[in-house]
Protein backbone atom coordinates (compact mmCIF):
# COMPACT_ATOMS: atom_id res chain seq x y z
CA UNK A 1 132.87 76.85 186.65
CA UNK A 2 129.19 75.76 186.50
CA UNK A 3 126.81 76.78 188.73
CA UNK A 4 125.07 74.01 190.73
CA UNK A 5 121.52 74.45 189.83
CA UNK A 6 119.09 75.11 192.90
CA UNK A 7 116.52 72.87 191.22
CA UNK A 8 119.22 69.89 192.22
CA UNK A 9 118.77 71.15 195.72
CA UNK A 10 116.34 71.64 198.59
CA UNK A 11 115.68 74.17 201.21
CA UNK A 12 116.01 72.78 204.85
CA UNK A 13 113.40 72.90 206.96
CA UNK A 14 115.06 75.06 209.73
CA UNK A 15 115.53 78.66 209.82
CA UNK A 16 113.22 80.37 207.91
CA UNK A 17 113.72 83.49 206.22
CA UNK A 18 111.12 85.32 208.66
CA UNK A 19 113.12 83.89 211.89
CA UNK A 20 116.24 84.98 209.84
CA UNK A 21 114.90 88.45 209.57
CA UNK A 22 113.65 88.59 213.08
CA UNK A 23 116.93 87.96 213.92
CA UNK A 24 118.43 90.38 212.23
CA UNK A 25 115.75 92.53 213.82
CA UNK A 26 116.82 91.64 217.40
CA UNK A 27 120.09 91.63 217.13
CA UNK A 28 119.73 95.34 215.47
CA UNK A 29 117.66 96.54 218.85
CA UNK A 30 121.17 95.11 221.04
CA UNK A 31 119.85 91.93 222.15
CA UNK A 32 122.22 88.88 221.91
CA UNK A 33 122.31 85.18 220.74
CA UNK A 34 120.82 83.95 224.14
CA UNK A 35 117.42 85.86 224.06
CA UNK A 36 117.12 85.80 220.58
CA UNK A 37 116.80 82.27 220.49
CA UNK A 38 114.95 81.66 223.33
CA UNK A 39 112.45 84.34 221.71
CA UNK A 40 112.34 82.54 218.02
CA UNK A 41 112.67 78.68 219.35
CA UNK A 42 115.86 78.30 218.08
CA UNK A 43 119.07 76.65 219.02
CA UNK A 44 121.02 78.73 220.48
CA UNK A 45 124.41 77.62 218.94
CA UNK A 46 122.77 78.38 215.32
CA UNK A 47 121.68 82.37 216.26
CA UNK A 48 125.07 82.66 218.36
CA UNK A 49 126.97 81.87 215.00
CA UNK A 50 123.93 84.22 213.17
CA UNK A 51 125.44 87.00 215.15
CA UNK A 52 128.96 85.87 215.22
CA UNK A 53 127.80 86.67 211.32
CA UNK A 54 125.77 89.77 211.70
CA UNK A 55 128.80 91.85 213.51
CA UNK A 56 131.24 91.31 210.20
CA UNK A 57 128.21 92.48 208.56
CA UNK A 58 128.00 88.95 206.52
CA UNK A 59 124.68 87.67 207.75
CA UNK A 60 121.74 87.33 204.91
CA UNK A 61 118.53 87.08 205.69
CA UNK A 62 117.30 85.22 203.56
CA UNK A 63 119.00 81.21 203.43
CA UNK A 64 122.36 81.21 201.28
CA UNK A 65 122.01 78.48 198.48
CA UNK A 66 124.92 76.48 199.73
CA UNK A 67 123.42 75.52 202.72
CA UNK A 68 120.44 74.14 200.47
CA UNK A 69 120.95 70.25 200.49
CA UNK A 70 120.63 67.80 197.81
CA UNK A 71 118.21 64.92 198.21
CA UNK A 72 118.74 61.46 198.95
CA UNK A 73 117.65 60.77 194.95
CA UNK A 74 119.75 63.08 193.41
CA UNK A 75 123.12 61.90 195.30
CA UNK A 76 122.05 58.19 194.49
CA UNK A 77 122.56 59.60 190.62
CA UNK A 78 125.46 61.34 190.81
CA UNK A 79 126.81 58.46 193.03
CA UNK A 80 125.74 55.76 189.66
CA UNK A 81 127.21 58.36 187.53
CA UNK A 82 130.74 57.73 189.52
CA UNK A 83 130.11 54.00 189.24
CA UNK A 84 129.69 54.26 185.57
CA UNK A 85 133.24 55.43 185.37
CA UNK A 86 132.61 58.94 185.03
CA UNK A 87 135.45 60.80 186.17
CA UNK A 88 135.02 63.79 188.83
CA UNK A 89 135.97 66.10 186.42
CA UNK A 90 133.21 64.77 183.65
CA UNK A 91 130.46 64.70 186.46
CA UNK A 92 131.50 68.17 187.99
CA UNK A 93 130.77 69.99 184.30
CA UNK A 94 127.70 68.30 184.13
CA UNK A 95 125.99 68.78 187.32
CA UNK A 96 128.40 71.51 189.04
CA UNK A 97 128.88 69.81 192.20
CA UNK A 98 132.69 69.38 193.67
CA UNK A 99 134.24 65.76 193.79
CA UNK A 100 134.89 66.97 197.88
CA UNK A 101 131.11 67.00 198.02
CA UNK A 102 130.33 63.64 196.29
CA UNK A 103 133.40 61.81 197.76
CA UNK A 104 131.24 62.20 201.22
CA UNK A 105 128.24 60.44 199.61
CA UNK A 106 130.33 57.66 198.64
CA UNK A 107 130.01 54.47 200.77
CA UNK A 108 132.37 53.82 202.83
CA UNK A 109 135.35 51.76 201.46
CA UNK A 110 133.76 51.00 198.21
CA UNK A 111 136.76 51.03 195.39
CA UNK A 112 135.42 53.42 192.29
CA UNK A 113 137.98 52.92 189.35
CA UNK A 114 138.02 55.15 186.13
CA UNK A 115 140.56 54.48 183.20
CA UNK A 116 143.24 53.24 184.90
CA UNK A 117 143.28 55.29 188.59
CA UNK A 118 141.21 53.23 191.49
CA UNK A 119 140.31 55.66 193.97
CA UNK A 120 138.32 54.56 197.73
CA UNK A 121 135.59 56.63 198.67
CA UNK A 122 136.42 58.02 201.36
CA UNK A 123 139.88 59.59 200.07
């Protein structure tokens, strides 16, 4: 399986590692999801889910690289590549990313045929 590179991807701009850590922090010293965002500005449906997280002893501190996103660009050229008539397979060993993931990118309704499958975008 290839390994999406994280050059293809960028970091949101919520969440930083720090608040991550400070987090961590906090929820370490017994306080919970309500005070810990108030205390780092953040929402508190994201921290309560942090420590939903930190209790099975999953939560990272710093950002996992799936929740990096791809930019607007990129998914315009993987979107071209599907237009070309690559099939998901062909564009999935060269750029790693899932059909599931580029199926969402597609517009709505628009008919993408390879060989001699048509498939909508939004199946």
């Amino acid at each position: 399986m290839p390994a999406s590179k994280i050059d293809d991807r960028i970091r949101p701009s919520y969440a930083s590692d720090h608040k991550r850590e400070a987090a961590a922090f906090l929820f370490s010293q017994g306080h919970g999801y309500h005070k810990t965002a108030w205390l780092l500005e953040l929402p508190e449906a994201t921290v309560r889910e942090w420590l939903r997280s930190w209790k099975k002893g999953e939560f990272q501190t710093k950002l996992p690289v799936r929740q990096y996103r791809y930019t607007e660009e990129r998914k315009q050229e993987i979107i071209a590549m599907r237009k070309r008539g690559m099939s998901w397979n062909e564009i999935y060993k060269l750029t790693g990313i899932s059909a599931a993931t580029i199926r969402k990118w597609m517009p709505k309704g628009s008919l993408i045929t390879t060989g001699n499958a048509s498939h909508r975008g939004e199946s």
